[in-house]
C-alpha atoms as a PDB file:
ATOM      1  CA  UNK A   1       0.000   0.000   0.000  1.00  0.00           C
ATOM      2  CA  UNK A   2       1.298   3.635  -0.702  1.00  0.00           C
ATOM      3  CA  UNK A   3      -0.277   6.769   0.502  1.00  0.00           C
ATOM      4  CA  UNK A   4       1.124   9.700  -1.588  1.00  0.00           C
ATOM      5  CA  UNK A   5       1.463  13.655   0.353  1.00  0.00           C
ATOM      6  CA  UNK A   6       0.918  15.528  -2.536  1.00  0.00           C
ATOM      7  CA  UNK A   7       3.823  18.713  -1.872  1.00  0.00           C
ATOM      8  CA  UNK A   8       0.859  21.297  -2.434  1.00  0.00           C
ATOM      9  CA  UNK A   9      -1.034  19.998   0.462  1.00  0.00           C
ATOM     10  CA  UNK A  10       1.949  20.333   2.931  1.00  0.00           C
ATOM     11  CA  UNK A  11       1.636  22.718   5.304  1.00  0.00           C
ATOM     12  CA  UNK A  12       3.071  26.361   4.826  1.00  0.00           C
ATOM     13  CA  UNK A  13       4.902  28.995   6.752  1.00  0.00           C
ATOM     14  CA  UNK A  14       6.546  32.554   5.215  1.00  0.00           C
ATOM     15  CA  UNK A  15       8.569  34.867   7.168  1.00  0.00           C
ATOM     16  CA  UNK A  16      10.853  37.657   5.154  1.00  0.00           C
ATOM     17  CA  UNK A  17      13.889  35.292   5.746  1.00  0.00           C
ATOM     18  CA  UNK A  18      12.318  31.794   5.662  1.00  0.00           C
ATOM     19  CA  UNK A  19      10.093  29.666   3.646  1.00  0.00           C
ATOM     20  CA  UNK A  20       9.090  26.556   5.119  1.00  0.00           C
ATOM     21  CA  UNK A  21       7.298  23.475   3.865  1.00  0.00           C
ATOM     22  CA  UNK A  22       5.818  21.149   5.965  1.00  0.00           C
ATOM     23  CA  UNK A  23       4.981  17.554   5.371  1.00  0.00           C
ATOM     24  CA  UNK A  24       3.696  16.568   9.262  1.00  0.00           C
ATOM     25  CA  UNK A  25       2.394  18.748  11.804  1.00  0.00           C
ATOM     26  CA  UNK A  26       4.954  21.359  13.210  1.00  0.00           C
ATOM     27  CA  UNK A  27       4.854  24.342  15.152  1.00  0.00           C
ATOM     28  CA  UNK A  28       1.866  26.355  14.569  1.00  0.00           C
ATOM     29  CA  UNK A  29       0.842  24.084  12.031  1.00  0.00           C
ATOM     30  CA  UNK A  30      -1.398  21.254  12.893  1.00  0.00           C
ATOM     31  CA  UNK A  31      -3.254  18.574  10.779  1.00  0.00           C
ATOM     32  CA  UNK A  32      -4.687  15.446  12.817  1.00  0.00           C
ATOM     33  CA  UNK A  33      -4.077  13.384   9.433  1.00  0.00           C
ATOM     34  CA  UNK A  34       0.046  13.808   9.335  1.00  0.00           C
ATOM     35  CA  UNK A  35       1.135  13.969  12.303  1.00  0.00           C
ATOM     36  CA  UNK A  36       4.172  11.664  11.833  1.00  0.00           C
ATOM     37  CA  UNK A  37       5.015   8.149  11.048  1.00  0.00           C
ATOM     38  CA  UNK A  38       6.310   5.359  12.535  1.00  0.00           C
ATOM     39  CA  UNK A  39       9.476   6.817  14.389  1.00  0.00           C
ATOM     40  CA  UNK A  40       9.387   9.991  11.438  1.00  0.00           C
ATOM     41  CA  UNK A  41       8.306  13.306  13.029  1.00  0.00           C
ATOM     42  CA  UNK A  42       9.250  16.014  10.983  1.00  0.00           C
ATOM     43  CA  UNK A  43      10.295  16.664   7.472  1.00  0.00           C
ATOM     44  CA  UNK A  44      10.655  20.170   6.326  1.00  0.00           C
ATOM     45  CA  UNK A  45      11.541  22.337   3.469  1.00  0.00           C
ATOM     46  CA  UNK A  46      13.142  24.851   4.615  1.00  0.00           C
ATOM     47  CA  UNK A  47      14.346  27.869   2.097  1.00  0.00           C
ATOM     48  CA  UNK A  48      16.661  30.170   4.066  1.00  0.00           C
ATOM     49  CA  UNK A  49      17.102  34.022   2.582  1.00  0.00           C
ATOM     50  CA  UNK A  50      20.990  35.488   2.443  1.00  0.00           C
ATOM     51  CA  UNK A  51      21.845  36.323   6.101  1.00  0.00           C
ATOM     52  CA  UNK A  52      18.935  34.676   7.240  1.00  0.00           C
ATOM     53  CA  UNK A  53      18.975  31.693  10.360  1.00  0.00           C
ATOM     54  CA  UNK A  54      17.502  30.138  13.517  1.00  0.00           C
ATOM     55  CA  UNK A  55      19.027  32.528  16.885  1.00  0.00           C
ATOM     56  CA  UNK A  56      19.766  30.094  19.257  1.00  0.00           C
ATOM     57  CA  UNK A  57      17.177  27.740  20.335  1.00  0.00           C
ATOM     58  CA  UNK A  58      16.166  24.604  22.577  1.00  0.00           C
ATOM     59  CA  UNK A  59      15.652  21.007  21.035  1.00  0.00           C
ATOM     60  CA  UNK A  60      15.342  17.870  23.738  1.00  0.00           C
ATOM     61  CA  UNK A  61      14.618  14.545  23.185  1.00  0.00           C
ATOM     62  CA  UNK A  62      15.024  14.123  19.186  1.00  0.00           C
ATOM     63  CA  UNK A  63      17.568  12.745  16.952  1.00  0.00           C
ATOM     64  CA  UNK A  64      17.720  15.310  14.012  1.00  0.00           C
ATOM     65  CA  UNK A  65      18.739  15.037  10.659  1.00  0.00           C
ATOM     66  CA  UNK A  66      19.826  18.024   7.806  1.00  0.00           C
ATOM     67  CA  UNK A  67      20.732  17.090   4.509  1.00  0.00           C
ATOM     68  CA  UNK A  68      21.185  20.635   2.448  1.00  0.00           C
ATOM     69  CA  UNK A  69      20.124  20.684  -1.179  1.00  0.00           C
ATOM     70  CA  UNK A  70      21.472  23.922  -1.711  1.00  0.00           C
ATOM     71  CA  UNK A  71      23.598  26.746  -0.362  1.00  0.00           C
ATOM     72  CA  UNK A  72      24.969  26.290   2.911  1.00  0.00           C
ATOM     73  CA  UNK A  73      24.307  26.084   6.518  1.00  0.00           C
ATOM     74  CA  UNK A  74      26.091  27.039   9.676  1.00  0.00           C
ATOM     75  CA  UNK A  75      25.494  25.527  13.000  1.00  0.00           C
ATOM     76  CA  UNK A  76      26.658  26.057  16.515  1.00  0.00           C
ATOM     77  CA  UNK A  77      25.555  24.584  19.741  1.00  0.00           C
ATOM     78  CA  UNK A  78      25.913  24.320  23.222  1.00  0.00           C
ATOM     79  CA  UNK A  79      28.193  21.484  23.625  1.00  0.00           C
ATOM     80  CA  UNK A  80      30.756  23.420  21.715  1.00  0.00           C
ATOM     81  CA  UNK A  81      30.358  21.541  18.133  1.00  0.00           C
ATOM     82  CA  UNK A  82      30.358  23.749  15.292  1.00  0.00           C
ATOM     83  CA  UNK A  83      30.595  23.217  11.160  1.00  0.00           C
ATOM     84  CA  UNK A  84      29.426  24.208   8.039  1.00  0.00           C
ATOM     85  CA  UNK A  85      27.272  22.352   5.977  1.00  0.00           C
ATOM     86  CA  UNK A  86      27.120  21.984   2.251  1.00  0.00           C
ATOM     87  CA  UNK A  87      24.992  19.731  -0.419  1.00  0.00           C
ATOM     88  CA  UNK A  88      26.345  16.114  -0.074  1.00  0.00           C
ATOM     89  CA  UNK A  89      27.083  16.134   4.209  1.00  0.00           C
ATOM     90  CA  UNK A  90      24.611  15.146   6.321  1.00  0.00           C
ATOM     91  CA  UNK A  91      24.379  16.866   9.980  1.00  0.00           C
ATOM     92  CA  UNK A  92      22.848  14.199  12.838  1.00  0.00           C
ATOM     93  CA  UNK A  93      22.254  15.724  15.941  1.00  0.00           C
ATOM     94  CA  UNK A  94      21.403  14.028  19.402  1.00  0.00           C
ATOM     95  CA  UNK A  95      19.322  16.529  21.226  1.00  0.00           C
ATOM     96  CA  UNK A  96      18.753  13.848  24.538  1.00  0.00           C
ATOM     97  CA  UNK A  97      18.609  15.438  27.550  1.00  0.00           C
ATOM     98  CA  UNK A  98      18.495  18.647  26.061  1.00  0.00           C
ATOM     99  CA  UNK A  99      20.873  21.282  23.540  1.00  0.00           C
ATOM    100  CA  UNK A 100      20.859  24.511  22.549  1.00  0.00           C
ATOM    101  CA  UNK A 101      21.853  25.648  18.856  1.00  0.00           C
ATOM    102  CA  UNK A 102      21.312  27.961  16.038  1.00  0.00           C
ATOM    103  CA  UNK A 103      21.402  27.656  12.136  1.00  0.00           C
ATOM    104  CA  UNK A 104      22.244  30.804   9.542  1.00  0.00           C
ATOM    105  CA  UNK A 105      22.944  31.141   5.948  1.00  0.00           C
ATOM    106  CA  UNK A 106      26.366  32.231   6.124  1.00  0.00           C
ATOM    107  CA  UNK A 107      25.683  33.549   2.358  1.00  0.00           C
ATOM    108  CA  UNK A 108      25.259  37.192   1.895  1.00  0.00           C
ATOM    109  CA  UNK A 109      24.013  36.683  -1.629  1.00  0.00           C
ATOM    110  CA  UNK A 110      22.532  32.894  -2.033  1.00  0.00           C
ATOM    111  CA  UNK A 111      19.409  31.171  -0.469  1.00  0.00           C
ATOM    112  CA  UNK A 112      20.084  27.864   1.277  1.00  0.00           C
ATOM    113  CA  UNK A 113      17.583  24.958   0.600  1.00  0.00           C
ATOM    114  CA  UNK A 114      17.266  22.035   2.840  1.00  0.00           C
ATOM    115  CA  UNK A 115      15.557  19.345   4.237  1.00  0.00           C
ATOM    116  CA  UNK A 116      15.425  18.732   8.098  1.00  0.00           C
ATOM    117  CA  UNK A 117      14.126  15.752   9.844  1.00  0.00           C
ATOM    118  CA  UNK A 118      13.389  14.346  13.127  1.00  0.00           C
ATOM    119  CA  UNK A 119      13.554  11.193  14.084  1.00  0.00           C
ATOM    120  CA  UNK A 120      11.718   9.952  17.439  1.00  0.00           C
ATOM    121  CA  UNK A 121      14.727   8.422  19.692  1.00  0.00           C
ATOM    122  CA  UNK A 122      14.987   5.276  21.477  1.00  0.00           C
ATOM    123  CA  UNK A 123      14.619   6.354  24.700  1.00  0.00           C
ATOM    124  CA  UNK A 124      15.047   9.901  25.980  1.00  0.00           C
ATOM    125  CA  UNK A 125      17.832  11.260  27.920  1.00  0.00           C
ATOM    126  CA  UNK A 126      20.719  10.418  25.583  1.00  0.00           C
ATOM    127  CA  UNK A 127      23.827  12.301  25.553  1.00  0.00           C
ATOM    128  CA  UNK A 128      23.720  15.229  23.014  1.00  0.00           C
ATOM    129  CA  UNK A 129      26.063  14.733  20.426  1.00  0.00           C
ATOM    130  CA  UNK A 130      27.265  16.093  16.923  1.00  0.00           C
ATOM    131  CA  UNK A 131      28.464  14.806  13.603  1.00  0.00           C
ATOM    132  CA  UNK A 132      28.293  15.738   9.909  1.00  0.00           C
ATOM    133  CA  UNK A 133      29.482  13.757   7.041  1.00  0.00           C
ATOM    134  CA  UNK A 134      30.323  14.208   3.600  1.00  0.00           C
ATOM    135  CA  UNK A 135      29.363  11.840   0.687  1.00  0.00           C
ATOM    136  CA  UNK A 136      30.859  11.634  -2.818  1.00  0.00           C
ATOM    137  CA  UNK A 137      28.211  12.092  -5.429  1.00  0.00           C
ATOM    138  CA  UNK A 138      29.642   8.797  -7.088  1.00  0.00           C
ATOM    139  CA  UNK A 139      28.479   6.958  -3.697  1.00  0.00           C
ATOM    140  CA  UNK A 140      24.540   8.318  -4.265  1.00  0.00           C
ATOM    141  CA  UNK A 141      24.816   8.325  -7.726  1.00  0.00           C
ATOM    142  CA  UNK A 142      22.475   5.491  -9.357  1.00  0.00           C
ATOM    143  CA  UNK A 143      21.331   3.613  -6.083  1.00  0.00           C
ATOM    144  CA  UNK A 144      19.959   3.849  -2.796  1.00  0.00           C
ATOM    145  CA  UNK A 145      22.661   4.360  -0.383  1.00  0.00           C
ATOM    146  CA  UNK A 146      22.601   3.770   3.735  1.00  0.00           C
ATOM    147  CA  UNK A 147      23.638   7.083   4.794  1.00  0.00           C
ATOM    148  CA  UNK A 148      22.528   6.912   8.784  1.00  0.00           C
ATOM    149  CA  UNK A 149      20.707   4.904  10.825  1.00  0.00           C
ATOM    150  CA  UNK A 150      21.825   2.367  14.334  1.00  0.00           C
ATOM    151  CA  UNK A 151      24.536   0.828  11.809  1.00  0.00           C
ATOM    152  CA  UNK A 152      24.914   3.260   9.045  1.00  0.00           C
ATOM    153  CA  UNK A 153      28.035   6.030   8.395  1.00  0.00           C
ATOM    154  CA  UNK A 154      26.353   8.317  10.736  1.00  0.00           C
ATOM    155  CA  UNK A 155      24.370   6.511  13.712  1.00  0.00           C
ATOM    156  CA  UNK A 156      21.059   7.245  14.988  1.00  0.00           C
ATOM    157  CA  UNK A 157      19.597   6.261  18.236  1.00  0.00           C
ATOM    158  CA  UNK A 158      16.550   4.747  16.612  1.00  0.00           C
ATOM    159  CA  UNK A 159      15.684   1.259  14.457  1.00  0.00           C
ATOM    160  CA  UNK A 160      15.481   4.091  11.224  1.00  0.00           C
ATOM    161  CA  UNK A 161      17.281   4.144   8.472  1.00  0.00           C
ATOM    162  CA  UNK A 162      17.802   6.792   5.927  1.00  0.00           C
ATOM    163  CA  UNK A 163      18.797   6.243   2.261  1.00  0.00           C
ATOM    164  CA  UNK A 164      19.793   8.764  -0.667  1.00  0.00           C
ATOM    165  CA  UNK A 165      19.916   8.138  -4.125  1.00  0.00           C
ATOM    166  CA  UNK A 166      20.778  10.523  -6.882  1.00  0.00           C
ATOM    167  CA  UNK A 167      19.432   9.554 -10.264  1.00  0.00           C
ATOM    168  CA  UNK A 168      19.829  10.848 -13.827  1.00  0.00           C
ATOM    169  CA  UNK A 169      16.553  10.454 -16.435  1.00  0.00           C
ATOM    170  CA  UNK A 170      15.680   7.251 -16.887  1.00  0.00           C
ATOM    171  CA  UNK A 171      17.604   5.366 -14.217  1.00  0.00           C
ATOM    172  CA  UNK A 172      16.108   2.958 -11.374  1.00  0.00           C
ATOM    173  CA  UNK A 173      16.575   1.849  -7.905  1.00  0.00           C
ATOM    174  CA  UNK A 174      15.494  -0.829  -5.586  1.00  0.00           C
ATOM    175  CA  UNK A 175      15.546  -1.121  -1.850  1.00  0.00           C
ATOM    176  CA  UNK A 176      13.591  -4.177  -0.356  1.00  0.00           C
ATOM    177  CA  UNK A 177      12.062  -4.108   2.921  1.00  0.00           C
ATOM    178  CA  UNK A 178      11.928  -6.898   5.326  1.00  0.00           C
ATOM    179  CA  UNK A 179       8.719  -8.027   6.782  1.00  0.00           C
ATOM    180  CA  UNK A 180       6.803  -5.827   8.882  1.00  0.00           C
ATOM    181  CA  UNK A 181       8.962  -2.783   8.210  1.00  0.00           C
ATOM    182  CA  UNK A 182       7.675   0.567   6.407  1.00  0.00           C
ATOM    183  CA  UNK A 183       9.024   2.802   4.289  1.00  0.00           C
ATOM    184  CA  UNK A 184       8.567   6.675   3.446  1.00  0.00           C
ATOM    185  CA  UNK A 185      10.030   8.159   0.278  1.00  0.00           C
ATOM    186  CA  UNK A 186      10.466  11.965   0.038  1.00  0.00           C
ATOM    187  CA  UNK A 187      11.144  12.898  -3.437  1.00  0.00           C
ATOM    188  CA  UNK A 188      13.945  16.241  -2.799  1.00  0.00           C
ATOM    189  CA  UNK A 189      13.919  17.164  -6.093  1.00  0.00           C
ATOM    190  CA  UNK A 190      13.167  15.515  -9.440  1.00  0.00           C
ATOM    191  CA  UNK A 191       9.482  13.263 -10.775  1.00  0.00           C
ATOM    192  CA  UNK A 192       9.961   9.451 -10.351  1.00  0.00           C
ATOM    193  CA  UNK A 193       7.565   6.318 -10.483  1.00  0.00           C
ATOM    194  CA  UNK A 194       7.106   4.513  -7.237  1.00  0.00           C
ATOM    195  CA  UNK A 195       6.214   0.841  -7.860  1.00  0.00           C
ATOM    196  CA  UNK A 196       4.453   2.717 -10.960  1.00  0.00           C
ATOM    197  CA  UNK A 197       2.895   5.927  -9.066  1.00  0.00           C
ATOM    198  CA  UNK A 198       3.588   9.126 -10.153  1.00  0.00           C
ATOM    199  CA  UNK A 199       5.710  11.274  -7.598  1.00  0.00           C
ATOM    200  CA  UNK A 200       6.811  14.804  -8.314  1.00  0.00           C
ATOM    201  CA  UNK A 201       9.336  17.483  -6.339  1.00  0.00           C
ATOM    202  CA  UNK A 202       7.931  17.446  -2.593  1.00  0.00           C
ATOM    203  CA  UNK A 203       6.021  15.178  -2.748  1.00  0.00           C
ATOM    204  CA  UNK A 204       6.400  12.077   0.273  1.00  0.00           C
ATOM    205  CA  UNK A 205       4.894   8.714   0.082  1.00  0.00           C
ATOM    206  CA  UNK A 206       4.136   6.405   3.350  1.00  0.00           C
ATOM    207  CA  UNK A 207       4.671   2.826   2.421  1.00  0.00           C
ATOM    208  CA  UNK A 208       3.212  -0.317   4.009  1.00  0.00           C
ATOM    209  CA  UNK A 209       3.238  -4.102   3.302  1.00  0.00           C
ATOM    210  CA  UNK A 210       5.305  -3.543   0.250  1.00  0.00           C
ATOM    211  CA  UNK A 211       8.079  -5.866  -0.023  1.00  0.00           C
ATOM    212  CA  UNK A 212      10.173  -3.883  -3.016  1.00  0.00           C
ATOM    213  CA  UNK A 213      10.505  -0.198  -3.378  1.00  0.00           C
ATOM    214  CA  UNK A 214      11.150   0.518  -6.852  1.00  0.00           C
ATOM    215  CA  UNK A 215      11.849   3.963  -8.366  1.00  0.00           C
ATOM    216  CA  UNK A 216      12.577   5.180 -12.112  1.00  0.00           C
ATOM    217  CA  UNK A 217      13.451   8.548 -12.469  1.00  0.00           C
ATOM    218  CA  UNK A 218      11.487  10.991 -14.980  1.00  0.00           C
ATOM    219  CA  UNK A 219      14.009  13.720 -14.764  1.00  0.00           C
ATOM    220  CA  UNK A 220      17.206  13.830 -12.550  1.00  0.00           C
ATOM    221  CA  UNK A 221      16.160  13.533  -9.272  1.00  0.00           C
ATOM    222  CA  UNK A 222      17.244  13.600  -5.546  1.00  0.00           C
ATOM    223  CA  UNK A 223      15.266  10.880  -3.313  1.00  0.00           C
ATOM    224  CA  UNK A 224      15.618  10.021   0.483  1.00  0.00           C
ATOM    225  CA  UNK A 225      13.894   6.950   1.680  1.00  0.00           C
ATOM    226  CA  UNK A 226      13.365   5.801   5.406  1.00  0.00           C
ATOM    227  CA  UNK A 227      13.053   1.946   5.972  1.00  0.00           C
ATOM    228  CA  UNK A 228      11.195   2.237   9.570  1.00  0.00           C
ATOM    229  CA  UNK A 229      10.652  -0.094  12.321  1.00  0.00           C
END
């Protein structure tokens, strides 16, 4: 079974320095429908103006992903960890028993694009911690690849795991899931066919009792896929 989020129905949020797409409830925006699933909380577009950025904030209790599509992205927090991230690293970080950070577009003339995610944890009360990886576009390139997860490159504190795949017009990828597991494909950028559904830029897609996820790219496309418990 697949249940498609069409990207116009996410929900929406302007401010002068931030455009923000939302595919479950978040913040002030609330939809009893999507409010997350399995162990997937939040997914959001988030388009960040020159200058622009998040002043120092609380997070507790989450294990959060941000994979930049475009632009750049500068974080700090309070356990001292600091970096700049760029299309092709991943940032994962802990929040457990609580952190404070902020985000900004170190840019003074070009937007940054991204996708963040939460994941529910394990338990709460971890340890906050920091990382951010690069990968090559030759290891995303054609195929789903594990980028985090409890085993993956960059390990999260939950029985999630996220895959990217890059593909050019035409090309296809696979990714089986075992029994009883679910997956949710968020299509960054790009049109595809899932198992023969039509997907299109923004668009998500919750998938149950499917054994295969198959995707064949319409147009050069960015995908991330979550294999859930």
């Amino acid at each position: 079974m697949i249940e498609i989020r069409p990207s116009e129905e996410r929900g929406h949020s302007q401010l002068p320095w931030l455009d923000s797409r939302f595919t479950f409830s978040f913040d002030r925006y609330y939809d009893p429908r999507h409010v997350q699933f399995r162990s997937l909380r939040v997914i959001n577009e988030d388009t960040i103006a020159p200058g622009g950025g998040f002043p120092t904030h609380p997070h507790r209790d989450m294990e959060i992903l941000t994979w930049v599509l475009g632009g750049a992205l500068e974080h700090r927090d309070s356990t001292g960890a600091t970096g700049v991230i760029r299309p092709g690293e991943l940032q994962h970080m802990t929040a457990g028993r609580g952190v404070r950070h902020s985000e900004f577009n170190p840019s003074a003339k070009d937007p940054t694009h991204l996708l963040q995610i939460w994941i529910l944890p394990e338990r709460q009360g971890l340890d906050p911690s920091y990382q951010q990886l690069a990968f090559s576009d030759a290891e995303l390139r054609g195929k789903f690849s594990l980028v985090a997860g409890r085993l993956a490159p960059v390990p999260i504190r939950q029985d999630a795991n996220l895959l990217i795949a890059r593909l050019d017009k035409g090309a296809k990828a696979e990714h089986s899931l075992d029994a009883g597991r679910h997956g949710w494909l968020q299509v960054a950028r790009g049109a595809v066919r899932l198992n023969g559904t039509e997907l299109e830029a923004g668009d998500g897609a919750a998938i149950s009792d499917e054994r295969e996820v198959r995707v064949e790219s319409r147009e050069p496309s960015e995908l991330l896929l979550f294999d859930l418990a």
